[in-house]
PDB file of N, CA and C in Angstrom:
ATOM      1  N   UNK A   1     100.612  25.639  74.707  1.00  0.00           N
ATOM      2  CA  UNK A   1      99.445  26.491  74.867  1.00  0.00           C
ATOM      3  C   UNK A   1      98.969  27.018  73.518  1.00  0.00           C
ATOM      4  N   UNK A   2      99.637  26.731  72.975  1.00  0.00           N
ATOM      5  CA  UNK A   2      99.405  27.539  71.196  1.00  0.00           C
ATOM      6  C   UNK A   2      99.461  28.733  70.865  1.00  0.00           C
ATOM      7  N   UNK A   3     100.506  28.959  71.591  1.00  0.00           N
ATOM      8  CA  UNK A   3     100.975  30.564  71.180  1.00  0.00           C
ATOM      9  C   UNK A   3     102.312  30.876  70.618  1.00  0.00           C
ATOM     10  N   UNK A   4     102.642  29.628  69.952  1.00  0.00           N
ATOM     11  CA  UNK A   4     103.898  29.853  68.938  1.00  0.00           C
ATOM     12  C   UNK A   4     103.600  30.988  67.969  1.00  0.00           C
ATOM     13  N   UNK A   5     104.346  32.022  67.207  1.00  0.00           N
ATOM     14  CA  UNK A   5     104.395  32.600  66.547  1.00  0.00           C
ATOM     15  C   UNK A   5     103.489  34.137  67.025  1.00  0.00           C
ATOM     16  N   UNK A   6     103.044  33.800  68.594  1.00  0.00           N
ATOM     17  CA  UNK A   6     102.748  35.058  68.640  1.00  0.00           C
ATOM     18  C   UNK A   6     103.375  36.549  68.948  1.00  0.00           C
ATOM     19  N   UNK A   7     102.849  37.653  68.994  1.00  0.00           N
ATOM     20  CA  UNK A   7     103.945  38.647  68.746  1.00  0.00           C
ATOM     21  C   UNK A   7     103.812  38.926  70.822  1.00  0.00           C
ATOM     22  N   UNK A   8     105.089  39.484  70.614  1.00  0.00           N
ATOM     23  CA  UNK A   8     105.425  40.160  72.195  1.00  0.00           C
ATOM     24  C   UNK A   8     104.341  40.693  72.454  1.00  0.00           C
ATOM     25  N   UNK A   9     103.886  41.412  72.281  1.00  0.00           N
ATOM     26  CA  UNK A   9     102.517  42.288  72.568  1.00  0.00           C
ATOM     27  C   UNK A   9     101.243  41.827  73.151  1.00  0.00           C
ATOM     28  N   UNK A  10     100.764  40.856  72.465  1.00  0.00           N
ATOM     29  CA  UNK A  10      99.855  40.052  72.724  1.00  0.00           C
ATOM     30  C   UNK A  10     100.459  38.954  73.613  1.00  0.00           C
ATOM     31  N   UNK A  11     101.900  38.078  73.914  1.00  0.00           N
ATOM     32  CA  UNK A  11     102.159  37.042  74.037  1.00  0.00           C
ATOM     33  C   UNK A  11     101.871  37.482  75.902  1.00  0.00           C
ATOM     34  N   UNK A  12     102.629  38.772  76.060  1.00  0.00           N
ATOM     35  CA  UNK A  12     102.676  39.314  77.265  1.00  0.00           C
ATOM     36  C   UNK A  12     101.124  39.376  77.782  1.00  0.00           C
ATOM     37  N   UNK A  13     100.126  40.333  77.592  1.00  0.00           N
ATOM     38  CA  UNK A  13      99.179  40.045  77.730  1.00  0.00           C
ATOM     39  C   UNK A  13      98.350  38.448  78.238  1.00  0.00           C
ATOM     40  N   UNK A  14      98.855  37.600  77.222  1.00  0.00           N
ATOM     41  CA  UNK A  14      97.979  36.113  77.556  1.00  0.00           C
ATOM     42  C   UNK A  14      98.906  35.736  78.633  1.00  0.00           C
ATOM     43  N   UNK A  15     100.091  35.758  78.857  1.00  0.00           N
ATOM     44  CA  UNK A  15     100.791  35.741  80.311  1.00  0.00           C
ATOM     45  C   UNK A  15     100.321  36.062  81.411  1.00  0.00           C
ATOM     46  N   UNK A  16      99.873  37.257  81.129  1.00  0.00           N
ATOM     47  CA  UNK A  16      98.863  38.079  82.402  1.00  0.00           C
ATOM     48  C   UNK A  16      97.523  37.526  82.906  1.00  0.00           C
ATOM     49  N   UNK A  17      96.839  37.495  81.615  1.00  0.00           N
ATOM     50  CA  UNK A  17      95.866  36.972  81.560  1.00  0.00           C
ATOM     51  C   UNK A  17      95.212  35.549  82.302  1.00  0.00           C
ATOM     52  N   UNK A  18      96.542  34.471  82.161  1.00  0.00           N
ATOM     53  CA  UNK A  18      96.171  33.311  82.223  1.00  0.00           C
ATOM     54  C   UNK A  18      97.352  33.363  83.746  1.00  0.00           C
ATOM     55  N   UNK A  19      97.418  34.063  84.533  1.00  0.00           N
ATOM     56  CA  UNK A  19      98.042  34.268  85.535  1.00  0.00           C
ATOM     57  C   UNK A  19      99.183  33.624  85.828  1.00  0.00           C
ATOM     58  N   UNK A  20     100.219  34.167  84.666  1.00  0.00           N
ATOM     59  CA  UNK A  20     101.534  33.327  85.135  1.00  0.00           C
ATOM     60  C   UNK A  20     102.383  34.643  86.184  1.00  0.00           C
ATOM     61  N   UNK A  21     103.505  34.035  86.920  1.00  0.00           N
ATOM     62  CA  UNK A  21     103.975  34.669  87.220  1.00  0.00           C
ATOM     63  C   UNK A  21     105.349  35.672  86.460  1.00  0.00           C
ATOM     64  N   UNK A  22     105.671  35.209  85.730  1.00  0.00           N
ATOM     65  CA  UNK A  22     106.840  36.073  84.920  1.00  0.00           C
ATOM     66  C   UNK A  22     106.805  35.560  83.134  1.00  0.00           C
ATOM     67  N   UNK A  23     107.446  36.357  83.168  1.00  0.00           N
ATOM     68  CA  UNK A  23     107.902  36.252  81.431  1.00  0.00           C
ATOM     69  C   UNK A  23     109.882  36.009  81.344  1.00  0.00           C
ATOM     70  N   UNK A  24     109.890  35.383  80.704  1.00  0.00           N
ATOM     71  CA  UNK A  24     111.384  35.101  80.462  1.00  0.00           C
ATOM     72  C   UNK A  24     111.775  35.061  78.749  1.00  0.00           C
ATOM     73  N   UNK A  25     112.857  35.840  78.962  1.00  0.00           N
ATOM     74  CA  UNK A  25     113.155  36.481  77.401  1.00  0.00           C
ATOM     75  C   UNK A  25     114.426  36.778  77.299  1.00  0.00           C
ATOM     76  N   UNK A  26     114.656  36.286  75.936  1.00  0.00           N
ATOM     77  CA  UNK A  26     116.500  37.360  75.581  1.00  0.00           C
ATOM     78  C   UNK A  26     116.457  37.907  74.821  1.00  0.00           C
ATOM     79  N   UNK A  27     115.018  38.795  74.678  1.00  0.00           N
ATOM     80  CA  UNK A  27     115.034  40.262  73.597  1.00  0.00           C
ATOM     81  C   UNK A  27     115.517  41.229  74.759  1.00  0.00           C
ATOM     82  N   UNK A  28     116.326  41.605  74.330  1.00  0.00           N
ATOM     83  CA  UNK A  28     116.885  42.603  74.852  1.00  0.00           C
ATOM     84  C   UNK A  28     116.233  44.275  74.369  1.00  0.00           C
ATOM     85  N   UNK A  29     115.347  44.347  73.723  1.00  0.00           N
ATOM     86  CA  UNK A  29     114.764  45.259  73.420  1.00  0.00           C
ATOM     87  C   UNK A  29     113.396  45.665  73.485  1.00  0.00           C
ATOM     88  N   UNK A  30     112.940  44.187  74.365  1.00  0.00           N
ATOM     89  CA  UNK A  30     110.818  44.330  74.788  1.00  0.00           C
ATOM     90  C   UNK A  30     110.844  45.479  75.696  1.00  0.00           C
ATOM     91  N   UNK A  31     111.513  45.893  76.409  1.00  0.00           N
ATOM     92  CA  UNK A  31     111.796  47.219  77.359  1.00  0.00           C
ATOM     93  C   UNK A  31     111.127  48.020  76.243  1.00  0.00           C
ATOM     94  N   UNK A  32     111.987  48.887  75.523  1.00  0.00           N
ATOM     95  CA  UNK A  32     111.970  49.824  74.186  1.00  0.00           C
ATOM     96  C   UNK A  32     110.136  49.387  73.465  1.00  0.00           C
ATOM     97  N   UNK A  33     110.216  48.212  73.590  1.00  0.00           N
ATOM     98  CA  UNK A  33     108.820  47.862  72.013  1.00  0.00           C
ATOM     99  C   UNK A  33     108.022  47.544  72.810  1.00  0.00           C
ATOM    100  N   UNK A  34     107.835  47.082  74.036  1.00  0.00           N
ATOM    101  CA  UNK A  34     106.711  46.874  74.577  1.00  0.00           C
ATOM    102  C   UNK A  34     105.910  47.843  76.288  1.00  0.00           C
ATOM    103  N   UNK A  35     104.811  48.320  76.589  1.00  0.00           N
ATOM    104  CA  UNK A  35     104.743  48.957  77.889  1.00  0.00           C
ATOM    105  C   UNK A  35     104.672  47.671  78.761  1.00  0.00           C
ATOM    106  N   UNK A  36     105.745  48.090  79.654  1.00  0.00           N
ATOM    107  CA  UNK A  36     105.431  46.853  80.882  1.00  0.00           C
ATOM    108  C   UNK A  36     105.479  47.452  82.299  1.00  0.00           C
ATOM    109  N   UNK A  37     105.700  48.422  82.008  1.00  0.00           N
ATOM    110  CA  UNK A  37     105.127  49.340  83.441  1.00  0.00           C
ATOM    111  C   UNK A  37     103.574  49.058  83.988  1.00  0.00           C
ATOM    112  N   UNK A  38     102.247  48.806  83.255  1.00  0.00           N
ATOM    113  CA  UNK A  38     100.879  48.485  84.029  1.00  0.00           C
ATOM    114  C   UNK A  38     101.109  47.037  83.595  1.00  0.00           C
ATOM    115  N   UNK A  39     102.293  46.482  83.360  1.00  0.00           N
ATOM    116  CA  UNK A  39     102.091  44.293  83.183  1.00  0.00           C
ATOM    117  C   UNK A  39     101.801  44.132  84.817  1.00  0.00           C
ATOM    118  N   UNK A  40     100.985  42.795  85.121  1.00  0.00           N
ATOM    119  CA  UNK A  40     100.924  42.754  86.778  1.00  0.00           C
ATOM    120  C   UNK A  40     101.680  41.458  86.398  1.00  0.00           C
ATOM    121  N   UNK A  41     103.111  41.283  85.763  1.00  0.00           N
ATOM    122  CA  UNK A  41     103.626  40.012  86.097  1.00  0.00           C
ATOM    123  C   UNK A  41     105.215  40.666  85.946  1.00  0.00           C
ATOM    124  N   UNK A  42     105.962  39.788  86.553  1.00  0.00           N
ATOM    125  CA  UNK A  42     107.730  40.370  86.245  1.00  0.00           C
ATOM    126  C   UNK A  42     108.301  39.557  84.536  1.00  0.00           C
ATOM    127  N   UNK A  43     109.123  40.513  84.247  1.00  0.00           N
ATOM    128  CA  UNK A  43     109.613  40.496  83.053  1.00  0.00           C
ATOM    129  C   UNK A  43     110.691  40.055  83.256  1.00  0.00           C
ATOM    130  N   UNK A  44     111.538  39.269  83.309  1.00  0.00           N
ATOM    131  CA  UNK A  44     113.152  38.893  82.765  1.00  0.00           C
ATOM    132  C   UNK A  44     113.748  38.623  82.201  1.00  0.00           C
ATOM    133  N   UNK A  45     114.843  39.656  81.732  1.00  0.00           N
ATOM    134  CA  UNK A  45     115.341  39.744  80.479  1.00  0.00           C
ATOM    135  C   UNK A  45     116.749  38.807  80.879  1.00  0.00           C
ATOM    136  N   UNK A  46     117.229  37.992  79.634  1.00  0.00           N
ATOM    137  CA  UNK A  46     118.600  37.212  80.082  1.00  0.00           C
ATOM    138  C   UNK A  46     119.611  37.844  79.054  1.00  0.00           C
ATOM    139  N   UNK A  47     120.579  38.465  79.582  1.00  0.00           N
ATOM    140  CA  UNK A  47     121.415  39.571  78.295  1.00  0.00           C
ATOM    141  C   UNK A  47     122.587  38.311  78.431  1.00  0.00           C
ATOM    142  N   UNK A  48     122.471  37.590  77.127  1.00  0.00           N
ATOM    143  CA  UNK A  48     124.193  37.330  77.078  1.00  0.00           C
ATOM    144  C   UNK A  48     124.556  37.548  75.412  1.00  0.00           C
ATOM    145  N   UNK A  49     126.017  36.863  74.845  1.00  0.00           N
ATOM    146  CA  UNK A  49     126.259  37.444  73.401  1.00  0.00           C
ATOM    147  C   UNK A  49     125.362  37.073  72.756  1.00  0.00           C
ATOM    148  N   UNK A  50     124.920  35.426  72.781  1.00  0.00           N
ATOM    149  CA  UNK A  50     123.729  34.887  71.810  1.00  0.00           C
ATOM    150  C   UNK A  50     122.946  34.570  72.605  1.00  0.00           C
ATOM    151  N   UNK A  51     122.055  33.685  71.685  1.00  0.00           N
ATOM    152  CA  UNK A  51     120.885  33.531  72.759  1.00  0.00           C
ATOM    153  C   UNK A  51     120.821  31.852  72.685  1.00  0.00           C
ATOM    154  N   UNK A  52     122.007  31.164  72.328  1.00  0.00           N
ATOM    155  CA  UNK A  52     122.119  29.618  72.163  1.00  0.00           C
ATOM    156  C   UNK A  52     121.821  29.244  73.925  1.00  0.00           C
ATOM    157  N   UNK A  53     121.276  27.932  74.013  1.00  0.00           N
ATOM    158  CA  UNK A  53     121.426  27.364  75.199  1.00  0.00           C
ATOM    159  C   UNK A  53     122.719  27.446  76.194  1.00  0.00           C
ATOM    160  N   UNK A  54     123.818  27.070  75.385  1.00  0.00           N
ATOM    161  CA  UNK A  54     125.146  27.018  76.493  1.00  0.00           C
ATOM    162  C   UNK A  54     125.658  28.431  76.664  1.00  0.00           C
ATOM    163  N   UNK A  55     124.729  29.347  75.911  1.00  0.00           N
ATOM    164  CA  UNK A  55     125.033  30.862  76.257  1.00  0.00           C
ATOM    165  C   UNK A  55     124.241  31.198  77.318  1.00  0.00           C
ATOM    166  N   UNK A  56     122.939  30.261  77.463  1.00  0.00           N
ATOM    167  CA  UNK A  56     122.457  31.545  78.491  1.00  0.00           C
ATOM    168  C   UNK A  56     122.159  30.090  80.022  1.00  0.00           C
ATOM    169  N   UNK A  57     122.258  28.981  79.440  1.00  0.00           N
ATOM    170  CA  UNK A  57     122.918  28.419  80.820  1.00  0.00           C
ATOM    171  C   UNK A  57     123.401  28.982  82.307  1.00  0.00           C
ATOM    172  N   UNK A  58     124.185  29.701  81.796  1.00  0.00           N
ATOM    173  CA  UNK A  58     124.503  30.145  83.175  1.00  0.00           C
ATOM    174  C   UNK A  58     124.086  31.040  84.251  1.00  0.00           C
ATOM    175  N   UNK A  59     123.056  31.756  83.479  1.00  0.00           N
ATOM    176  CA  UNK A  59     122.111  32.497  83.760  1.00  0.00           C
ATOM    177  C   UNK A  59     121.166  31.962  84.596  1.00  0.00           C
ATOM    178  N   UNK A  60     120.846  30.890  84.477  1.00  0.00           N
ATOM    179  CA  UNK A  60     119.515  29.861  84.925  1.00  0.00           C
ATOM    180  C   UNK A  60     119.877  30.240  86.557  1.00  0.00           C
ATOM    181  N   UNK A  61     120.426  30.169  87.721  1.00  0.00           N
ATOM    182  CA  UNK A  61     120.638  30.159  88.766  1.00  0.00           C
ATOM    183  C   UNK A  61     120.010  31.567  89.453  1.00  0.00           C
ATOM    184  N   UNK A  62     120.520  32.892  88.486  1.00  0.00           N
ATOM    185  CA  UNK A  62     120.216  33.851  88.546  1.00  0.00           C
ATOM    186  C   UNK A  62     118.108  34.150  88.311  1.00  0.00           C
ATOM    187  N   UNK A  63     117.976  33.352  87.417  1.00  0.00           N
ATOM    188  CA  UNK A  63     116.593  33.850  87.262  1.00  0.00           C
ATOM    189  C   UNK A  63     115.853  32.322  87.724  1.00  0.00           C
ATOM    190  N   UNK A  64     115.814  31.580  88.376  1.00  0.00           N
ATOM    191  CA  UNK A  64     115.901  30.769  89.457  1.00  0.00           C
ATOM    192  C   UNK A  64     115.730  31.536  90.663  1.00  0.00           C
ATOM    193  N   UNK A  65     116.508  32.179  90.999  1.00  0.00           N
ATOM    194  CA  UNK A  65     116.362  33.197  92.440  1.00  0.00           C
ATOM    195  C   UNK A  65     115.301  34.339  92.331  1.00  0.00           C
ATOM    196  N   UNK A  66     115.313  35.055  91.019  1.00  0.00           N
ATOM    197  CA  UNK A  66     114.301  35.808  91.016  1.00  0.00           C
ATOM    198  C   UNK A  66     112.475  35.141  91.722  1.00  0.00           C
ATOM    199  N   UNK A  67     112.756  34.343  90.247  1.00  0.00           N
ATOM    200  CA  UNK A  67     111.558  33.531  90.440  1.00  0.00           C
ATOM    201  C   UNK A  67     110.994  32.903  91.817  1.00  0.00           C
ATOM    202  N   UNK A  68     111.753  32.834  92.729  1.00  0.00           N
ATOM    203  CA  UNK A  68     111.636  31.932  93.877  1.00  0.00           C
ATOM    204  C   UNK A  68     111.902  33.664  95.347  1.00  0.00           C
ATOM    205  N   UNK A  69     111.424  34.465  94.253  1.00  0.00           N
ATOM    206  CA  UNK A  69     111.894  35.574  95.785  1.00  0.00           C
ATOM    207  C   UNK A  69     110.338  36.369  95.290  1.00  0.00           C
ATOM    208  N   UNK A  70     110.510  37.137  96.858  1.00  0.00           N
ATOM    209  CA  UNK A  70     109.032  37.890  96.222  1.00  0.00           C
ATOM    210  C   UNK A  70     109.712  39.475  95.777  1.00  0.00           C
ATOM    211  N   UNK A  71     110.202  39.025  94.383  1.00  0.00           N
ATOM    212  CA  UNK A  71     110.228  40.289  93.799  1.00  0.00           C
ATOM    213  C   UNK A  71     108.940  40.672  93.582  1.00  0.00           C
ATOM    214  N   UNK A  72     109.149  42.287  93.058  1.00  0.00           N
ATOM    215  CA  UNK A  72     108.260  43.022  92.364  1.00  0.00           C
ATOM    216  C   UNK A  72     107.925  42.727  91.359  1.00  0.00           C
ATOM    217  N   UNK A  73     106.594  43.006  90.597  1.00  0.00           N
ATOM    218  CA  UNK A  73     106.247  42.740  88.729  1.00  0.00           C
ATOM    219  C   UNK A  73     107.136  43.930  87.972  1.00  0.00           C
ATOM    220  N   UNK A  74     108.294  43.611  88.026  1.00  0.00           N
ATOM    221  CA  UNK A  74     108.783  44.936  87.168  1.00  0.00           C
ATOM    222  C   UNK A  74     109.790  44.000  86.193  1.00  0.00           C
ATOM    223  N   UNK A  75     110.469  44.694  85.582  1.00  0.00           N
ATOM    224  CA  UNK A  75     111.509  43.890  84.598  1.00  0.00           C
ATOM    225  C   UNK A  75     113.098  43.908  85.398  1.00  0.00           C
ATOM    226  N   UNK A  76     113.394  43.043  85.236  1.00  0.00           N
ATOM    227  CA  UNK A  76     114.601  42.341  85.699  1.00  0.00           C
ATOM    228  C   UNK A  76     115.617  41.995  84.557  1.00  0.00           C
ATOM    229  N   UNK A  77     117.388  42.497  84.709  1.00  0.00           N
ATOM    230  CA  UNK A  77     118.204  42.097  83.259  1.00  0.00           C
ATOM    231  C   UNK A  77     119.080  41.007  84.434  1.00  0.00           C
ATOM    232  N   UNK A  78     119.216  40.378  83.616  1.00  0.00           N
ATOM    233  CA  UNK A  78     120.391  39.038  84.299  1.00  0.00           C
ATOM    234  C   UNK A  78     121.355  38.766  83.260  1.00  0.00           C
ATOM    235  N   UNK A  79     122.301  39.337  83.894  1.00  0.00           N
ATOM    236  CA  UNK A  79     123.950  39.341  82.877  1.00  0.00           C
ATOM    237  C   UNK A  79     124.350  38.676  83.139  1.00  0.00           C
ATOM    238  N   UNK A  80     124.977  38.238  81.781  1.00  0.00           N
ATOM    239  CA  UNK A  80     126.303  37.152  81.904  1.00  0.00           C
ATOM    240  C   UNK A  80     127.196  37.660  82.417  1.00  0.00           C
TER     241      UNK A  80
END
């Protein structure tokens, strides 16, 4: 879509905008730096030690279910 290098702020926004349903992330700190209380899309955060593939692998099942339930647009943490 050509939104490499854009910042959280704006990236969230064109999410909204272009009507996706969620955001998926392992900043563990867009809570803190960004408002996502008026976002009309869900946020999910994936907390594990790093953020390498075979780290957050296992996670996938977990935000898999989110995605596929009618959660709320609010932010969601999925722990390792």
């Amino acid at each position: 879509m050509g939104w490499a290098g854009t910042q959280n702020g704006l990236l969230l926004e064109l999410a909204a905008d272009h009507e996706f349903n969620a955001v998926i992330t392992a900043d563990q700190g867009i809570e803190r730096q960004q408002n996502l209380a008026e976002l009309p899309i869900m946020v999910i955060v994936m907390i594990a030690h790093r953020t390498r593939v075979k780290d957050l692998e296992s996670l996938v099942p977990q935000v898999l279910d989110l995605l596929k339930s009618e959660s709320e647009n609010r932010v969601y943490r999925v722990p390792a």
